[in-house]
Protein backbone atom coordinates (compact mmCIF):
# COMPACT_ATOMS: atom_id res chain seq x y z
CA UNK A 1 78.94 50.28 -30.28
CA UNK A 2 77.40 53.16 -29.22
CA UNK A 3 77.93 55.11 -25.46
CA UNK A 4 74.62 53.90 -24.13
CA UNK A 5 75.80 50.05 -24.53
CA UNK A 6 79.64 51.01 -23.26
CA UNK A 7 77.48 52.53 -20.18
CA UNK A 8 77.42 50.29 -16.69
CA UNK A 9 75.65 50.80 -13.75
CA UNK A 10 76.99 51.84 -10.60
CA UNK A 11 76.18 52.47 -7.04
CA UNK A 12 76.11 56.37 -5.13
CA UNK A 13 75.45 57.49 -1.68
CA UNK A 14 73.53 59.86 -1.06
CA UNK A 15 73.35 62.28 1.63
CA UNK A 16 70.39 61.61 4.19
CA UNK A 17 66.89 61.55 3.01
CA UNK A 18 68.57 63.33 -0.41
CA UNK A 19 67.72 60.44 -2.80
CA UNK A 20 65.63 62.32 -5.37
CA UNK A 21 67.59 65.43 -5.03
CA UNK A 22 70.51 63.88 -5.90
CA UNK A 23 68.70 61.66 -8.54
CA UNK A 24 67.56 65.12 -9.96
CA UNK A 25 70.72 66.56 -10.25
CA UNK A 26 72.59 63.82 -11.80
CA UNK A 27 69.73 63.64 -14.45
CA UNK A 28 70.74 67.35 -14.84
CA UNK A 29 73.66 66.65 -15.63
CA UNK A 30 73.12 64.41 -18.36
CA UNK A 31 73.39 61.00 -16.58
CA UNK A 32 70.91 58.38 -16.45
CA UNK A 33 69.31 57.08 -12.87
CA UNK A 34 67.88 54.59 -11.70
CA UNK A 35 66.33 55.19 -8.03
CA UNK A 36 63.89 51.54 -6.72
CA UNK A 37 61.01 53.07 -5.18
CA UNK A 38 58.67 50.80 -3.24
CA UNK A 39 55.27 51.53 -1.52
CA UNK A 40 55.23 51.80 2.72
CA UNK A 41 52.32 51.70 4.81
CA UNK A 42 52.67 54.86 7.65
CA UNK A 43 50.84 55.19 10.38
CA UNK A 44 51.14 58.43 12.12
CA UNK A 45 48.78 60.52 14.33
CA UNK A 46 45.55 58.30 13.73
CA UNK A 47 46.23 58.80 9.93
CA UNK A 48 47.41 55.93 7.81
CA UNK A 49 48.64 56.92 4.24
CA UNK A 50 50.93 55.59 1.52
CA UNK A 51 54.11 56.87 1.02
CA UNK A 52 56.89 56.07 -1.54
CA UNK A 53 60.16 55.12 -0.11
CA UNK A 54 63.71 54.08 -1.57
CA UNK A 55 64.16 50.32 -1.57
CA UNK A 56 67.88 51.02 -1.07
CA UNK A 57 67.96 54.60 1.73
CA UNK A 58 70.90 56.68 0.80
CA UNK A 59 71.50 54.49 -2.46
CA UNK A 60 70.65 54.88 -6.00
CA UNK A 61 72.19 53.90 -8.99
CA UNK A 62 73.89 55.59 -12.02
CA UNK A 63 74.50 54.33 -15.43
CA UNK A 64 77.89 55.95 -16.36
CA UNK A 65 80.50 55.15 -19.19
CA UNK A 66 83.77 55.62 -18.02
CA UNK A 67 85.42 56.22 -20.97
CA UNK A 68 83.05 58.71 -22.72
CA UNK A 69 81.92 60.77 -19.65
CA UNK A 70 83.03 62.83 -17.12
CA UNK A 71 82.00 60.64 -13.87
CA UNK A 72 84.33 62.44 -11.26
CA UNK A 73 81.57 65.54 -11.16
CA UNK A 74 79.34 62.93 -9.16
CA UNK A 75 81.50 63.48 -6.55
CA UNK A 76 80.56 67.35 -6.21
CA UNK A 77 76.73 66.88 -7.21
CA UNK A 78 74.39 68.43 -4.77
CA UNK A 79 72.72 65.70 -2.87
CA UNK A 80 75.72 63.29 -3.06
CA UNK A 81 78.07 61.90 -0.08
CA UNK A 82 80.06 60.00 -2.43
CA UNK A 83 80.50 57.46 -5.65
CA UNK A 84 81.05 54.19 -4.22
CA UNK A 85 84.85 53.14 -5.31
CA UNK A 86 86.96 50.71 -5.48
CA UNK A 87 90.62 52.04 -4.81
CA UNK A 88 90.43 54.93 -7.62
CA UNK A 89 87.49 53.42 -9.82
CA UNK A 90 84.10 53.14 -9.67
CA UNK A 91 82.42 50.25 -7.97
CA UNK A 92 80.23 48.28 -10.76
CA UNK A 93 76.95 46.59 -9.82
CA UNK A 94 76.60 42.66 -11.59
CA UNK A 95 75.29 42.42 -14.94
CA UNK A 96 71.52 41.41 -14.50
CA UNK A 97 70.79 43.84 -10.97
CA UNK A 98 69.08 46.56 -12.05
CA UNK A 99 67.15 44.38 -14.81
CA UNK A 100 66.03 42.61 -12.34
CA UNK A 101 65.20 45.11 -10.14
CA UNK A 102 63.06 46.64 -13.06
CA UNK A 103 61.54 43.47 -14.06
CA UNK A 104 59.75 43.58 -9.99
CA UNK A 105 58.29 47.04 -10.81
CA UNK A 106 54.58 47.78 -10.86
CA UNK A 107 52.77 49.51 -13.46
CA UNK A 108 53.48 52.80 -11.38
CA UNK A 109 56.92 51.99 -11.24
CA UNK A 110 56.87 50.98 -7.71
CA UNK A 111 58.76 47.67 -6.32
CA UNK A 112 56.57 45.02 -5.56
CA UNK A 113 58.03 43.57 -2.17
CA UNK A 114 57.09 39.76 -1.43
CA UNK A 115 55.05 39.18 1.03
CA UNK A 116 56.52 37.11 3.99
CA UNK A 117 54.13 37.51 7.28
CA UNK A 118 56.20 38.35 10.34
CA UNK A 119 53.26 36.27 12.10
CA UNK A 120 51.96 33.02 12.06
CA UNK A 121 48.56 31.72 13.55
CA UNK A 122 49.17 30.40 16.99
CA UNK A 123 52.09 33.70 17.60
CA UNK A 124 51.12 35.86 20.93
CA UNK A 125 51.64 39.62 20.54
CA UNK A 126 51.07 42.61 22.01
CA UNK A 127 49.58 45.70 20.21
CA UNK A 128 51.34 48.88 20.41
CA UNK A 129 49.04 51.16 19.35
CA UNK A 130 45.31 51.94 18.92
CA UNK A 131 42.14 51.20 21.38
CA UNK A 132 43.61 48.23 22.36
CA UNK A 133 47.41 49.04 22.94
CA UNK A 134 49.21 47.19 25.46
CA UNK A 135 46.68 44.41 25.03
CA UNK A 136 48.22 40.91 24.36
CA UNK A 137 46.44 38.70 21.86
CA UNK A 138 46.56 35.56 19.64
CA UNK A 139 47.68 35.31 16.50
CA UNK A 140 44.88 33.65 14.40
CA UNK A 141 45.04 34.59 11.02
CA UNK A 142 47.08 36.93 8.20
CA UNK A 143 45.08 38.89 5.38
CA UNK A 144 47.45 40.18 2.58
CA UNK A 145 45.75 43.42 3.42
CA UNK A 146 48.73 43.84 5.49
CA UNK A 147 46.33 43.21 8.31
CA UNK A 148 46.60 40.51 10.44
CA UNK A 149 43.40 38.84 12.72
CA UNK A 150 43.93 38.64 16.35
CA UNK A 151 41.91 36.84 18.98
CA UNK A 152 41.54 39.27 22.12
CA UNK A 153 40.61 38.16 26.01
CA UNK A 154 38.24 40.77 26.11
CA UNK A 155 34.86 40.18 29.18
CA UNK A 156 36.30 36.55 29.51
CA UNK A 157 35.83 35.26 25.91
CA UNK A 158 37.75 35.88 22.79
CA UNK A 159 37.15 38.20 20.21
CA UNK A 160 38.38 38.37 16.70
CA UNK A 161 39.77 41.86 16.08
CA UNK A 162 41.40 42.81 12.54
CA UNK A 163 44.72 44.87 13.33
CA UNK A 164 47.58 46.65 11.14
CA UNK A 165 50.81 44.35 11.22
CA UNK A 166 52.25 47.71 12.08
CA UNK A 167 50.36 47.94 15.42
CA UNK A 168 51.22 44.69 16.59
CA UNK A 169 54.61 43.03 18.05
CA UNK A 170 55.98 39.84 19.16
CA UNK A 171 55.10 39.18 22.89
């Protein structure tokens, strides 16, 4: 048997918004990482961009055998609050997690997250940002553009406007 299949996976904290810091350093130091990376959808100053985000924040996960390697120097690794443990041993994750995990990945290595709509047609909600903020309107539809169609009292009729699911809320 070699080290590799001896190796299990288990779970660290990082410090705030230190994921790939910490990732890096831990791959410095001869360990192997596995940090789930999905893609969010940011809105921010009349910009909307793409940004990759951790599936877990302040988690990743470390592949470490306990017999062959020196896992107490995770402790001290720059980026790290702490080894998650169980009395004095490591915490392992279940067979089958991170597998799974990977087996969800894009080509790109990003998480694809299922799609579950936070609205359905017939839901009223108010929209939060954008031309029409503060405006309350009718759910009537859901792309899987992550946009979602709303029906707006606008002159005394309704009009069909195409919002961001992240400019809208429940009313």
């Amino acid at each position: 048997m070699t080290a590799e299949h001896r190796a299990c996976w288990y779970v660290v904290q990082t410090r705030v918004n230190a994921e790939a810091k910490a990732s890096a350093n831990l791959c410095r130091q001869g360990f192997s990482v596995y940090l789930p990376r999905y893609l969010k959808r940011r809105s921010h100053a009349r910009k909307v961009e793409t940004v990759a985000r951790p599936l877990f924040p302040r988690y990743l996960f470390v592949a470490i055998d306990l017999a062959a390697q020196r896992w107490r120097v995770i402790q001290s690794t720059v980026g790290v609050s702490q080894l998650v443990c169980w009395k004095d041993r490591p915490a392992s994750v279940a067979d089958g997690v991170i597998e799974a995990l990977r087996a969800r990945e894009d080509e790109d290595g990003f998480i694809k997250l299922a799609r579950s709509s936070l609205f359905v047609p017939g839901d009223k909600v108010r929209i939060v940002a954008g031309a029409f903020i503060d405006s309350l309107a009718l759910v009537e539809g859901v792309s899987d553009q992550q946009r979602v169609a709303v029906l707006l009292d606008l002159l005394g009729r309704k009009v069909r406007v195409l919002v961001g699911t992240d400019l809208v809320t429940a009313a």
